[in-house]
PDB file of N, CA and C in Angstrom:
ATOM      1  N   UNK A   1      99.108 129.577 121.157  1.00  0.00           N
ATOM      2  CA  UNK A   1      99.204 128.290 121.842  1.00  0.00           C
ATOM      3  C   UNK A   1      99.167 128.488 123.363  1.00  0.00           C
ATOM      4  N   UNK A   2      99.813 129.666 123.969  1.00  0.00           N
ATOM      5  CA  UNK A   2      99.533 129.663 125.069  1.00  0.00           C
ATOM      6  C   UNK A   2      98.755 130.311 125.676  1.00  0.00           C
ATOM      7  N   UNK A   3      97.537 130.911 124.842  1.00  0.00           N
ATOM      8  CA  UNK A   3      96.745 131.684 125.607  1.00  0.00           C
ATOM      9  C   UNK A   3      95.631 130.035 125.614  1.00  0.00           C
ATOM     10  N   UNK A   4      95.519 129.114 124.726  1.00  0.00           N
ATOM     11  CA  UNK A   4      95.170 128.122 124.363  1.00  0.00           C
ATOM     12  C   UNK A   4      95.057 127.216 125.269  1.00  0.00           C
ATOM     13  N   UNK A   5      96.411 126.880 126.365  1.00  0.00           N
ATOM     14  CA  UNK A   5      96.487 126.499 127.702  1.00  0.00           C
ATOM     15  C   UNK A   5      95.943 126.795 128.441  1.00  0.00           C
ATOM     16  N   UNK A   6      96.167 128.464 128.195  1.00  0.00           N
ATOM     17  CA  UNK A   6      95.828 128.869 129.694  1.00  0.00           C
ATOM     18  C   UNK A   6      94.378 128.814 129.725  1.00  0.00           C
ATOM     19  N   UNK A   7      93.501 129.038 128.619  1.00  0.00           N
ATOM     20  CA  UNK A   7      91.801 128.949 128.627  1.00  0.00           C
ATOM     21  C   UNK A   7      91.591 127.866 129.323  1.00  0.00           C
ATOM     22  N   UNK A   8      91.967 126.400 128.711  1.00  0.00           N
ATOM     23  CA  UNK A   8      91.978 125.266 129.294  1.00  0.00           C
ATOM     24  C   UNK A   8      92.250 124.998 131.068  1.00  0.00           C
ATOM     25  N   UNK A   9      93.203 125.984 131.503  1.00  0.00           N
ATOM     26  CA  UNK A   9      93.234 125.939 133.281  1.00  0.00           C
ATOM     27  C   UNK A   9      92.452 126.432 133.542  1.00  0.00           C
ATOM     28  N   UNK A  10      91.812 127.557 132.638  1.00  0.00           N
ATOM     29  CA  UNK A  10      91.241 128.746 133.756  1.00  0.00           C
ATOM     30  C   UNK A  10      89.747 127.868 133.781  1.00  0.00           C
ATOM     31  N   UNK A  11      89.396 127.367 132.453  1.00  0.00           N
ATOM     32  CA  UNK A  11      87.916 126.662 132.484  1.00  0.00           C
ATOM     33  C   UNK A  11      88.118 125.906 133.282  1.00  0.00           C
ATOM     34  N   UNK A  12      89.169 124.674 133.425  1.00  0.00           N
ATOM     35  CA  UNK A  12      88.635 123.355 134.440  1.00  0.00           C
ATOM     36  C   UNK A  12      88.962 124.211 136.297  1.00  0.00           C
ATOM     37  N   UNK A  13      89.556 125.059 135.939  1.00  0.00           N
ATOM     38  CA  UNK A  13      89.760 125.591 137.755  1.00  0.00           C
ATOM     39  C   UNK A  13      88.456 126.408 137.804  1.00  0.00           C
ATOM     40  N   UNK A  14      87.501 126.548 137.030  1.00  0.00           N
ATOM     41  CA  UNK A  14      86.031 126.886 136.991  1.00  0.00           C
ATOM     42  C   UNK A  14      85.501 125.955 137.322  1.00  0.00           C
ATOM     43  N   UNK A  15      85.183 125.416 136.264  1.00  0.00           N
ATOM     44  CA  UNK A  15      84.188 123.818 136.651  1.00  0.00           C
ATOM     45  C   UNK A  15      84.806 123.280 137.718  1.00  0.00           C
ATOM     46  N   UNK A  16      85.736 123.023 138.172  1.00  0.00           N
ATOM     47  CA  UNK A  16      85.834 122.667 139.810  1.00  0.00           C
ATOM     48  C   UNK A  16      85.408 123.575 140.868  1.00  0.00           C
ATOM     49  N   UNK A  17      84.789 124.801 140.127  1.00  0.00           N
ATOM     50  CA  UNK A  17      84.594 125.414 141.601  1.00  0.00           C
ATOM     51  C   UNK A  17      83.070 125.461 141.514  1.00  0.00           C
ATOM     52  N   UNK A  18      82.772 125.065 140.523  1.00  0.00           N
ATOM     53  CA  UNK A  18      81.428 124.900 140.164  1.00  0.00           C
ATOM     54  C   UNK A  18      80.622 123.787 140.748  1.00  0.00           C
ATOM     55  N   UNK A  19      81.324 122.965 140.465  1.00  0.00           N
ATOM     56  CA  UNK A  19      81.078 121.194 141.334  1.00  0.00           C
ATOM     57  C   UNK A  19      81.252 121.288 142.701  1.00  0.00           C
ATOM     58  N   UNK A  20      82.269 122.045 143.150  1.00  0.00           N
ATOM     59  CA  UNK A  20      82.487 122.282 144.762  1.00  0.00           C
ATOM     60  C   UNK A  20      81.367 123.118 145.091  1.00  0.00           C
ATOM     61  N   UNK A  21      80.679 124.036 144.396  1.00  0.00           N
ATOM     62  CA  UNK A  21      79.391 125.100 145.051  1.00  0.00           C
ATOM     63  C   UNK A  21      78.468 124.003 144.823  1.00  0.00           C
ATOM     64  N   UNK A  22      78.149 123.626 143.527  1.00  0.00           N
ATOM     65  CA  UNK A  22      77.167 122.504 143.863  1.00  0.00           C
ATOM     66  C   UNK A  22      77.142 121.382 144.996  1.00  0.00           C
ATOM     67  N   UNK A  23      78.371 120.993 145.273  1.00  0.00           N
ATOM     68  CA  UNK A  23      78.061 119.840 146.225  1.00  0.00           C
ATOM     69  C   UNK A  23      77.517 120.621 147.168  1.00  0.00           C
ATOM     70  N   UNK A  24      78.628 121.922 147.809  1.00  0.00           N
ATOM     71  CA  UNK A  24      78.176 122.450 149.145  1.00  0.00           C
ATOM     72  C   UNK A  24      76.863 122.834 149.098  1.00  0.00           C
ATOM     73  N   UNK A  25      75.760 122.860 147.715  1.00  0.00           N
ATOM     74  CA  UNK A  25      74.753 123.920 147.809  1.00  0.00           C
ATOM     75  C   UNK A  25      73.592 122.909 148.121  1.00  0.00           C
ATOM     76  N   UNK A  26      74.452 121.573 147.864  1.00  0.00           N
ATOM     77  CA  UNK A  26      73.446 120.446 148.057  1.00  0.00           C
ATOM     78  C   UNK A  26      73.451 120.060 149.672  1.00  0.00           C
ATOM     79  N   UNK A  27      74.322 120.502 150.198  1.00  0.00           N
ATOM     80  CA  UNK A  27      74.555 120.258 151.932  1.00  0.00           C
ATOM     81  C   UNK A  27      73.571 121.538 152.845  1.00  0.00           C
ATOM     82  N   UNK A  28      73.522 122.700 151.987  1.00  0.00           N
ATOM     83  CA  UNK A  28      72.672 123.535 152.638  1.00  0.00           C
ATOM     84  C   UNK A  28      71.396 123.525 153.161  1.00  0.00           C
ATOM     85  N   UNK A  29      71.005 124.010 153.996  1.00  0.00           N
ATOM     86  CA  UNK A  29      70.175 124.201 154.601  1.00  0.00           C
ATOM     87  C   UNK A  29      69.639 125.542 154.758  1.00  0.00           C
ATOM     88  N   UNK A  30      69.442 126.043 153.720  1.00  0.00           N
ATOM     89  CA  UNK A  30      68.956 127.342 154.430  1.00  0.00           C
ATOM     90  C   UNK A  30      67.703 128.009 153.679  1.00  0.00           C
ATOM     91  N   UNK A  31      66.678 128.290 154.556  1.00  0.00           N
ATOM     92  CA  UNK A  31      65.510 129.255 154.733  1.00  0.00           C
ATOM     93  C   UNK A  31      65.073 130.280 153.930  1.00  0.00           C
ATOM     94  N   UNK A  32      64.264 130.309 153.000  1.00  0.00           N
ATOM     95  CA  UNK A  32      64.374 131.576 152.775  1.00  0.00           C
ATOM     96  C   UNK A  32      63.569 132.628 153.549  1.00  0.00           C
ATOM     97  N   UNK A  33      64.301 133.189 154.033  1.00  0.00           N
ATOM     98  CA  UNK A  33      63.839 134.493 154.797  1.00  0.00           C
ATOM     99  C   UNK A  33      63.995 135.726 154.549  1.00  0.00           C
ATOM    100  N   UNK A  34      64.022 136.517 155.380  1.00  0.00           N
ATOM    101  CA  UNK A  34      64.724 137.852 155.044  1.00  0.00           C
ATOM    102  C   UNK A  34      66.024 137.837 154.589  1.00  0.00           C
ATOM    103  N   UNK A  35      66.620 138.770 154.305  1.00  0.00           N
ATOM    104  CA  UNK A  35      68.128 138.663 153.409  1.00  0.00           C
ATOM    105  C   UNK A  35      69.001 138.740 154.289  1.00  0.00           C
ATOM    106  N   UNK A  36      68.835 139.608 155.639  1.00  0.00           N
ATOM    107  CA  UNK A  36      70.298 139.913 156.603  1.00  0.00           C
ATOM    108  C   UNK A  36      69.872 138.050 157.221  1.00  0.00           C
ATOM    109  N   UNK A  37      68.662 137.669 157.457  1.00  0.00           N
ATOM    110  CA  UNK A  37      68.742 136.220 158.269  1.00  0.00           C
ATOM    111  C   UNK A  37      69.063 135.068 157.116  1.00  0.00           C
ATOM    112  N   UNK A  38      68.976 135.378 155.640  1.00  0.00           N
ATOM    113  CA  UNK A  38      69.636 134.384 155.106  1.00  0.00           C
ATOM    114  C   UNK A  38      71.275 134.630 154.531  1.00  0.00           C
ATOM    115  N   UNK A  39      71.567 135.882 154.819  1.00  0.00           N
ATOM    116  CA  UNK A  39      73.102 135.918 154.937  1.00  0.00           C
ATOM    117  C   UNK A  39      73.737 135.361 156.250  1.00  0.00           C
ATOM    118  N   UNK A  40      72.892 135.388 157.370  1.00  0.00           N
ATOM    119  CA  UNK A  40      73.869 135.058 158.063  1.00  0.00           C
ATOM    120  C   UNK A  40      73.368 133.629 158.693  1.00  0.00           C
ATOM    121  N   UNK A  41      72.485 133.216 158.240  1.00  0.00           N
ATOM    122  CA  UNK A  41      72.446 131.365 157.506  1.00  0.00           C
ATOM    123  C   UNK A  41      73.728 130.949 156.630  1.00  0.00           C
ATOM    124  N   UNK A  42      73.826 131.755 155.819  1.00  0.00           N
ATOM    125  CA  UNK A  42      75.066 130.970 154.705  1.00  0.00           C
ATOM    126  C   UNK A  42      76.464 131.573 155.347  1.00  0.00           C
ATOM    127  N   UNK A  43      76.989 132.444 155.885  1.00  0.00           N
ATOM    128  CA  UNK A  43      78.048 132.460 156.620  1.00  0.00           C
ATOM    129  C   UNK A  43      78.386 131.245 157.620  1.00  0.00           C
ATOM    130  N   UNK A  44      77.085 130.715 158.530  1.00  0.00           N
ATOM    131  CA  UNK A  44      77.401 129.719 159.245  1.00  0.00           C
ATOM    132  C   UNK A  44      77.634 128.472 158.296  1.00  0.00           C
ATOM    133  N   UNK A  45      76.756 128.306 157.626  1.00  0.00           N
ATOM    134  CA  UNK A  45      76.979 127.312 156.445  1.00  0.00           C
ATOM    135  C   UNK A  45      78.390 127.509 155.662  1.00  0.00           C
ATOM    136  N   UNK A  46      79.132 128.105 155.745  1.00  0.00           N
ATOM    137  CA  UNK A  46      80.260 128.328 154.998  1.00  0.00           C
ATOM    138  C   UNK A  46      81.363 127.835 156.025  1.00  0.00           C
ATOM    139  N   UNK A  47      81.224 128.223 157.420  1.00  0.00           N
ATOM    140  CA  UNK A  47      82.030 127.603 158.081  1.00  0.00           C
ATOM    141  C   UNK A  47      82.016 125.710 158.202  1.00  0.00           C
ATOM    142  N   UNK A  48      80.927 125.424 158.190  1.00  0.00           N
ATOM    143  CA  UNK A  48      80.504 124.387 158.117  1.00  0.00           C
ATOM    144  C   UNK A  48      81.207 123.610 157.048  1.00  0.00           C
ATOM    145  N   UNK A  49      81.150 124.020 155.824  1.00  0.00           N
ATOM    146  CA  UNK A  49      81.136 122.851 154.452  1.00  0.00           C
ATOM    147  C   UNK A  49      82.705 123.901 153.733  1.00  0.00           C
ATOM    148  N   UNK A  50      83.888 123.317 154.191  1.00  0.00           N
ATOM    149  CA  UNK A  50      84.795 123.567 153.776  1.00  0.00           C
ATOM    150  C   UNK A  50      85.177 123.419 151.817  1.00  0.00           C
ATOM    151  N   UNK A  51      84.286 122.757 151.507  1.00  0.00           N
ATOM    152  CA  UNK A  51      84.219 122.337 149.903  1.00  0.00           C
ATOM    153  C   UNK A  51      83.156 123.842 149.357  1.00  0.00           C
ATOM    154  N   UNK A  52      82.994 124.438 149.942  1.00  0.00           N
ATOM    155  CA  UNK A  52      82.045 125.740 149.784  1.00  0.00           C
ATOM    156  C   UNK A  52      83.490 126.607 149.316  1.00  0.00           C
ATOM    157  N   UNK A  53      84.062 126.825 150.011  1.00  0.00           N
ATOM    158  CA  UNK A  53      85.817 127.706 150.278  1.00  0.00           C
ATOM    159  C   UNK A  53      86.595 127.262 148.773  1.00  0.00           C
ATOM    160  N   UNK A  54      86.424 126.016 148.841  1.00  0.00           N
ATOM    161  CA  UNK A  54      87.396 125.306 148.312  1.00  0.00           C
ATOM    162  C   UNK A  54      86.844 125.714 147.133  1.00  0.00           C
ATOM    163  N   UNK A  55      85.756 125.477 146.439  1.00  0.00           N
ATOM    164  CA  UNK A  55      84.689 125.784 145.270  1.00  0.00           C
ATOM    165  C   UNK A  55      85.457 127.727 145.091  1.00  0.00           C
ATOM    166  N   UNK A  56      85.307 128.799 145.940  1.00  0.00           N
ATOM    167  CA  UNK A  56      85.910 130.151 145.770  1.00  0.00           C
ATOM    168  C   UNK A  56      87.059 129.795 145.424  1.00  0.00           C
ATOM    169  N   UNK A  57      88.157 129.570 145.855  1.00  0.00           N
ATOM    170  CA  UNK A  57      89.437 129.703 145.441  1.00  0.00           C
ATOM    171  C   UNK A  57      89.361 129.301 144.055  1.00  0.00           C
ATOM    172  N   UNK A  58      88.672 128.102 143.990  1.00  0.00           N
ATOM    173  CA  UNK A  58      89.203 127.489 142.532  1.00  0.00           C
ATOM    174  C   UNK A  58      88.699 128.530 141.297  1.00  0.00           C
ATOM    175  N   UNK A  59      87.819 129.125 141.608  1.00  0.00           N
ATOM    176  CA  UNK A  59      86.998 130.179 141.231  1.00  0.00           C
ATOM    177  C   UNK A  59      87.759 131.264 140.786  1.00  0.00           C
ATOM    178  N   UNK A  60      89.106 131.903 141.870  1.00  0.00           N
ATOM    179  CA  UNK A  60      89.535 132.959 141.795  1.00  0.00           C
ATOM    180  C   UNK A  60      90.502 132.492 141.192  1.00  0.00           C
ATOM    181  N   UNK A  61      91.357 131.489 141.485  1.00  0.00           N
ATOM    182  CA  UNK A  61      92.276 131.085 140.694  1.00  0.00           C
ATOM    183  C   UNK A  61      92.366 130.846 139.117  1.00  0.00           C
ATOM    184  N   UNK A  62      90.814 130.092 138.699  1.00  0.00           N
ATOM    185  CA  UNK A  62      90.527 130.375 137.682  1.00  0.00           C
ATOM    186  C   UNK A  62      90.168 131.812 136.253  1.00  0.00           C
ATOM    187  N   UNK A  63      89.611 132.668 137.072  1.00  0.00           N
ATOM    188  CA  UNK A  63      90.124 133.826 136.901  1.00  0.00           C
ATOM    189  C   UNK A  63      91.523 134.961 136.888  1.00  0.00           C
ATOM    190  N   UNK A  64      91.915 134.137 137.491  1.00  0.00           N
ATOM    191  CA  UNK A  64      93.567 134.534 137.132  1.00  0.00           C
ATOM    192  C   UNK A  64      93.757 133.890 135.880  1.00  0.00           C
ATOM    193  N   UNK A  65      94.025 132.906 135.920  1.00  0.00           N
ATOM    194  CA  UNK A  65      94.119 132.107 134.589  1.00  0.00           C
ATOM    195  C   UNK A  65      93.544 132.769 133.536  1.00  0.00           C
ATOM    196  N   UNK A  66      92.138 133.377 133.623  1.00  0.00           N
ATOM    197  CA  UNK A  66      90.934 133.660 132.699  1.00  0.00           C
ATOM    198  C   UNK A  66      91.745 134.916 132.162  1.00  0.00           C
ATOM    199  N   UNK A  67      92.309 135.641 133.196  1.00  0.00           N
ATOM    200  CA  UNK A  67      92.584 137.442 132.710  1.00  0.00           C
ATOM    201  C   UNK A  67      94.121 136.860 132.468  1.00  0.00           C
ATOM    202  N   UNK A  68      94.870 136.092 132.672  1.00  0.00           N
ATOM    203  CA  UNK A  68      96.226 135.860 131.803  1.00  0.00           C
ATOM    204  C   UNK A  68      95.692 135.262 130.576  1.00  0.00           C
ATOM    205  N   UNK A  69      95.005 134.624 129.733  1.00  0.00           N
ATOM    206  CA  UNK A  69      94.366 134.222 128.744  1.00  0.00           C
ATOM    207  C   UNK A  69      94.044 135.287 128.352  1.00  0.00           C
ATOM    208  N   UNK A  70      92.968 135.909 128.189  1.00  0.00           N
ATOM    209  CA  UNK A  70      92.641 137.705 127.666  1.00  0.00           C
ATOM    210  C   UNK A  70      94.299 138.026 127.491  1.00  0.00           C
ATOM    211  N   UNK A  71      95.208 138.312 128.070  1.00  0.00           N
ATOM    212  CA  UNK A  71      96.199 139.001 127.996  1.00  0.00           C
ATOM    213  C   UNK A  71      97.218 138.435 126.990  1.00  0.00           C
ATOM    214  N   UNK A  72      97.128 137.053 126.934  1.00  0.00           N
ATOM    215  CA  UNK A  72      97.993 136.273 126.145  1.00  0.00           C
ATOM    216  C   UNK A  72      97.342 136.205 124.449  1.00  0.00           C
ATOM    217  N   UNK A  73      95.881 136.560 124.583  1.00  0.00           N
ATOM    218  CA  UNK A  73      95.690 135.487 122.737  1.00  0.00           C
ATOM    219  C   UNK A  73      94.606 136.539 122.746  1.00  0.00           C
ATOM    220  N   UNK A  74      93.891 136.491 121.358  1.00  0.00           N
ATOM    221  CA  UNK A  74      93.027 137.600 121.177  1.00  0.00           C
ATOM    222  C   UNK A  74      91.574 137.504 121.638  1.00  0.00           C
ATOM    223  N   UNK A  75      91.136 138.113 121.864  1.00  0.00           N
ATOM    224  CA  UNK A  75      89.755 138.347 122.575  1.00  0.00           C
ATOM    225  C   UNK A  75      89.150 137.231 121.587  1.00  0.00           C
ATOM    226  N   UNK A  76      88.618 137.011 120.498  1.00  0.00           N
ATOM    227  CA  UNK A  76      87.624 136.390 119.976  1.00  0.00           C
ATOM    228  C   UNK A  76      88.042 134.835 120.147  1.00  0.00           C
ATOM    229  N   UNK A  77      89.536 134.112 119.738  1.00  0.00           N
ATOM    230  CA  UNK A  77      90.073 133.306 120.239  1.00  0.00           C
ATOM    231  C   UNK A  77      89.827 132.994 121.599  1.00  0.00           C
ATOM    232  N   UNK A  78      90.279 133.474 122.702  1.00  0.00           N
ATOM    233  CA  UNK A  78      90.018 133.136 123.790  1.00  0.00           C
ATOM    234  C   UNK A  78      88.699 133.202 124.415  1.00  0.00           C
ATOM    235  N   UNK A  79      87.788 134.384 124.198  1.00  0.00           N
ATOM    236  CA  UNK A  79      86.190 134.070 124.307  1.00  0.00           C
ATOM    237  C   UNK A  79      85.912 133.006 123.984  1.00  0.00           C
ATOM    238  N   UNK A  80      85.843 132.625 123.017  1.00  0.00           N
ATOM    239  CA  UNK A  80      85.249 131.592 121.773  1.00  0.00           C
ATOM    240  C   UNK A  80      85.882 129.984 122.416  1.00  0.00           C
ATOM    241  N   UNK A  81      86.695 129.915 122.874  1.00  0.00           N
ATOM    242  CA  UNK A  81      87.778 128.615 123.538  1.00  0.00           C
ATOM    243  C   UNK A  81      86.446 128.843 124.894  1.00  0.00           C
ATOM    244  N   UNK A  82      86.683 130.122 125.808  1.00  0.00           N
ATOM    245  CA  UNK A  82      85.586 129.338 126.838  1.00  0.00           C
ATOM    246  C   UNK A  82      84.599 129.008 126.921  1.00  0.00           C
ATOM    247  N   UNK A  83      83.773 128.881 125.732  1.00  0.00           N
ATOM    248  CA  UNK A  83      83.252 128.001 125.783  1.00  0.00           C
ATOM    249  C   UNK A  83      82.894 126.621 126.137  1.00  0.00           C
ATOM    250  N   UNK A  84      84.246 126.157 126.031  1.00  0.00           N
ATOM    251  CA  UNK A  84      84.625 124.508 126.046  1.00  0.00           C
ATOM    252  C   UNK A  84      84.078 124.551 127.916  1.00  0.00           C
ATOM    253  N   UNK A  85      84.156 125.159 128.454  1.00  0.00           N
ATOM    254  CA  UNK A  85      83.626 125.130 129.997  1.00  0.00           C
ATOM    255  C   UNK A  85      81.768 124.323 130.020  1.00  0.00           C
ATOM    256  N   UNK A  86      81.418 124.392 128.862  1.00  0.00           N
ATOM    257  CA  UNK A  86      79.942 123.695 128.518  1.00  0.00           C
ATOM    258  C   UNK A  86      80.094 122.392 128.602  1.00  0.00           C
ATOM    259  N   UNK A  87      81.194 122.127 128.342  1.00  0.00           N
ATOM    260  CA  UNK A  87      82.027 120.222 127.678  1.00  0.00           C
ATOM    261  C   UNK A  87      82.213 120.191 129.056  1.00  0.00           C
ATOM    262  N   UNK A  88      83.044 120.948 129.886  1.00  0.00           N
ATOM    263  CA  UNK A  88      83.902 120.408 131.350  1.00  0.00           C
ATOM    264  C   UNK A  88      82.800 119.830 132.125  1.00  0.00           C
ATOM    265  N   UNK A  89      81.713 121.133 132.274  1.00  0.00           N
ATOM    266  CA  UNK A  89      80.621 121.162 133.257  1.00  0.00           C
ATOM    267  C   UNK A  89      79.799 119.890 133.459  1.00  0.00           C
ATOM    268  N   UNK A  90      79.478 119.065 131.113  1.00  0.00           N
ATOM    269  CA  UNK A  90      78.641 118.395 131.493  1.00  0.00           C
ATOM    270  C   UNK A  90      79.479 117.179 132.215  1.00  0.00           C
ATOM    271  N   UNK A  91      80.275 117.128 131.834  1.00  0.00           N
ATOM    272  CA  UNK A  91      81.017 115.129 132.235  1.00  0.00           C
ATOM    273  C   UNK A  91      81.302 115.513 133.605  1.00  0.00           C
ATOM    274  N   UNK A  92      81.809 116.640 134.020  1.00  0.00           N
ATOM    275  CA  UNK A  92      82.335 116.716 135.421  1.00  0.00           C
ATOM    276  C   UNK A  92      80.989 116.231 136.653  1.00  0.00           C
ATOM    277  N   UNK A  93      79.623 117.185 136.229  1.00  0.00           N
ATOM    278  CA  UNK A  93      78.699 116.935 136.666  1.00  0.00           C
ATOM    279  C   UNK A  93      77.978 114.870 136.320  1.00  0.00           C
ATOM    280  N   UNK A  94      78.129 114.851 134.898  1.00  0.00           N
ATOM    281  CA  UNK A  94      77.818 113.029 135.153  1.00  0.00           C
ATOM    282  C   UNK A  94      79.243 112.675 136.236  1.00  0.00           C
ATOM    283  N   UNK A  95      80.129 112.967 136.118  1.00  0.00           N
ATOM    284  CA  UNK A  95      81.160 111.797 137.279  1.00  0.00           C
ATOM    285  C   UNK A  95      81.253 111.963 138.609  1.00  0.00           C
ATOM    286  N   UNK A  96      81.329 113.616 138.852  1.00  0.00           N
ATOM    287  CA  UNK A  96      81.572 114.008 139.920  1.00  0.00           C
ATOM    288  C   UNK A  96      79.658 114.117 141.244  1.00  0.00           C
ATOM    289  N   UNK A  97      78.866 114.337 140.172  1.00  0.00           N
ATOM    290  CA  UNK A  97      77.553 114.494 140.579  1.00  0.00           C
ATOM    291  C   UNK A  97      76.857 113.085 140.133  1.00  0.00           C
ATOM    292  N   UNK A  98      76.797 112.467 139.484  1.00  0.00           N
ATOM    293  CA  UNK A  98      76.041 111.461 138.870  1.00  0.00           C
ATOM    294  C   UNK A  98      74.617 112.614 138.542  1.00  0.00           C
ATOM    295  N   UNK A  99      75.073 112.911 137.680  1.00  0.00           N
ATOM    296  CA  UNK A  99      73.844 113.814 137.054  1.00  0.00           C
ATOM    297  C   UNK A  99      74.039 113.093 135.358  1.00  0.00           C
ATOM    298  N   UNK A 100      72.554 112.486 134.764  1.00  0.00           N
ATOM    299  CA  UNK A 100      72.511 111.530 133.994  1.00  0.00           C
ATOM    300  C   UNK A 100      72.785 113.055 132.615  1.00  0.00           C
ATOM    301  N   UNK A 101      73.114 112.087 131.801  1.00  0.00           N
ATOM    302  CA  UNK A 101      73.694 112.922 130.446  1.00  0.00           C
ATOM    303  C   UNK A 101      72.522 112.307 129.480  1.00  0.00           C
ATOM    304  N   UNK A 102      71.321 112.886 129.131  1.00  0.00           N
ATOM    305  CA  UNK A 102      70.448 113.031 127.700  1.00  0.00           C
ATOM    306  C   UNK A 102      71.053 113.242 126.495  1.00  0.00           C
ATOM    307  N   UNK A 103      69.634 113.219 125.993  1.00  0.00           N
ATOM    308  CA  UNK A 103      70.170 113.238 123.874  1.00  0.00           C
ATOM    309  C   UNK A 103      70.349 115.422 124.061  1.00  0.00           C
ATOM    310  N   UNK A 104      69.598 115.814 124.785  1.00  0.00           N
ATOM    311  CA  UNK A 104      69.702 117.073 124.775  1.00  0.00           C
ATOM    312  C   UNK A 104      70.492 117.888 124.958  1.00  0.00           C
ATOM    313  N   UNK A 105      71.056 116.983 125.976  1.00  0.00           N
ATOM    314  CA  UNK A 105      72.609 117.576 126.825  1.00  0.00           C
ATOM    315  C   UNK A 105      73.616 117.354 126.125  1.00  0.00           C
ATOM    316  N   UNK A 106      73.540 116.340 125.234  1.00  0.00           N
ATOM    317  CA  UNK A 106      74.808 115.644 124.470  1.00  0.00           C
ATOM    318  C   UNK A 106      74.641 116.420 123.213  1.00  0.00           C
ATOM    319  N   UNK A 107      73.989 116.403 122.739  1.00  0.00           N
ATOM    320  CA  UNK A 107      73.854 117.110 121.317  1.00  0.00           C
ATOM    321  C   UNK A 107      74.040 118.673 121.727  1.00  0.00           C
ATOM    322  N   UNK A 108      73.594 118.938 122.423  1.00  0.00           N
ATOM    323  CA  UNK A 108      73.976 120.930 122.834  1.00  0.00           C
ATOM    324  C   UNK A 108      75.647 120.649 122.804  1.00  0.00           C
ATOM    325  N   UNK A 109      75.611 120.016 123.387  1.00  0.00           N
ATOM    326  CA  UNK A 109      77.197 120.339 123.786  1.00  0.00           C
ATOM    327  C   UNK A 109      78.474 119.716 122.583  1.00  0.00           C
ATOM    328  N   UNK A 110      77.724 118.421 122.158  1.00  0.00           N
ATOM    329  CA  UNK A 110      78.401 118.340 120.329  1.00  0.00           C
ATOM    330  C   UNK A 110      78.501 119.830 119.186  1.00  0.00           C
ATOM    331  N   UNK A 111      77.431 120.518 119.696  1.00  0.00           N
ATOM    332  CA  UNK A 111      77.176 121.666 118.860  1.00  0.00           C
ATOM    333  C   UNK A 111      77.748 122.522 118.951  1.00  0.00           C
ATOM    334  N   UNK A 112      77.912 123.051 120.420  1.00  0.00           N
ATOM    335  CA  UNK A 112      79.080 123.762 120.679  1.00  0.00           C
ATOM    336  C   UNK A 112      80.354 123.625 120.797  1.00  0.00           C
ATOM    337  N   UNK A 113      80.736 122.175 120.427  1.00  0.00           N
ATOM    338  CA  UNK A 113      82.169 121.560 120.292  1.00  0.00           C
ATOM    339  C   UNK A 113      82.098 121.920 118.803  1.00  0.00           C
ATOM    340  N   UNK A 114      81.406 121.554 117.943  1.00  0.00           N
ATOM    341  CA  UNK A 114      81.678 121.758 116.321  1.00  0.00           C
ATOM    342  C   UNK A 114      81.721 123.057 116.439  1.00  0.00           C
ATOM    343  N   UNK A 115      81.156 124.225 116.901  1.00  0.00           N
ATOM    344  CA  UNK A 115      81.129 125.457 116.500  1.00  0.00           C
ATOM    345  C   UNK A 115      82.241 126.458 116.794  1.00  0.00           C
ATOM    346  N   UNK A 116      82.781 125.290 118.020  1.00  0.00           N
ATOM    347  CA  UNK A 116      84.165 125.945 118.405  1.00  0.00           C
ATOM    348  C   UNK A 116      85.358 125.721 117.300  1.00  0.00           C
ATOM    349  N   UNK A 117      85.100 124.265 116.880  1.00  0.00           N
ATOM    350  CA  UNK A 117      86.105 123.719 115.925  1.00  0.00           C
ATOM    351  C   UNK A 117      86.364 124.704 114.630  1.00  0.00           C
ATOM    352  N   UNK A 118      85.055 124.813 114.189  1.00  0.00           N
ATOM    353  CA  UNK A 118      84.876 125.509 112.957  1.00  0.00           C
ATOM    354  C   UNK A 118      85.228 126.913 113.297  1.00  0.00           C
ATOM    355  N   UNK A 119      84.839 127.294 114.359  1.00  0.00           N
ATOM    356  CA  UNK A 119      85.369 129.077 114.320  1.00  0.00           C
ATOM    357  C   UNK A 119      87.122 128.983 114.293  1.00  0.00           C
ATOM    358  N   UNK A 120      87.422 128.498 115.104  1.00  0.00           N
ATOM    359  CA  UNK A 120      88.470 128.030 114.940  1.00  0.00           C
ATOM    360  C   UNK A 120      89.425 127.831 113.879  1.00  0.00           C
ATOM    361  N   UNK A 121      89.160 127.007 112.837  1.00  0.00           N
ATOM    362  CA  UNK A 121      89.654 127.136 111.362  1.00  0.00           C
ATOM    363  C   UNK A 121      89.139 128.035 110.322  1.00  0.00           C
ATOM    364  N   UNK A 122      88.108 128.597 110.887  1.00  0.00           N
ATOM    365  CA  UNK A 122      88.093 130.362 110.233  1.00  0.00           C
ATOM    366  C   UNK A 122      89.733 130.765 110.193  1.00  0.00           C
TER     367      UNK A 122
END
């Protein structure tokens, strides 16, 4: 039960950092050029779009979460649970992005909700 939780933080403190890189990646501006002139394009860009930062932490934090989960419940259990990060991503992206939800998108992700269910009651 509680490695069960903790999958559940560590995925949505993912998908928030996921939505935060997307917004910031949608504010970017940058070139493709050489690699040292498009690294130090996205450094300035990082100072710039504070939701870029904000998107890492949630990231790392989520990974804390992710490796206390591994530590708490068994590998196939907790693998198999993050999945559900497929479910967060799509609705977070329709609300937070207005990114429209298809028969394709909806049904992938019904599929991988049943497949979680069912491994599950294995």
């Amino acid at each position: 039960m509680k490695a069960l939780f903790l999958v559940f933080i560590a995925e949505g403190l993912m998908t928030t950092g996921q939505i935060c890189f997307k917004k910031g990646a949608n504010r970017l501006n940058i070139e493709k050029t050489t690699l040292p002139a498009w690294i130090i394009q996205l450094l300035k860009c990082l100072a710039c779009y504070p939701v870029l930062w904000l998107g890492a932490l949630t990231m790392v934090a989520g990974l804390g979460f992710w490796l206390w989960a591994l530590d708490s419940g068994d590998l196939n259990f907790v693998y198999l649970l993050g999945s559900i990060q497929y479910v967060f991503a799509l609705f977070a992206a329709h609300f937070f992005l207005q990114e429209k939800i298809d028969m394709p998108k909806l049904t992938g992700t019904l599929l991988i909700t049943l497949g979680i269910i069912l491994t599950m009651l294995s």
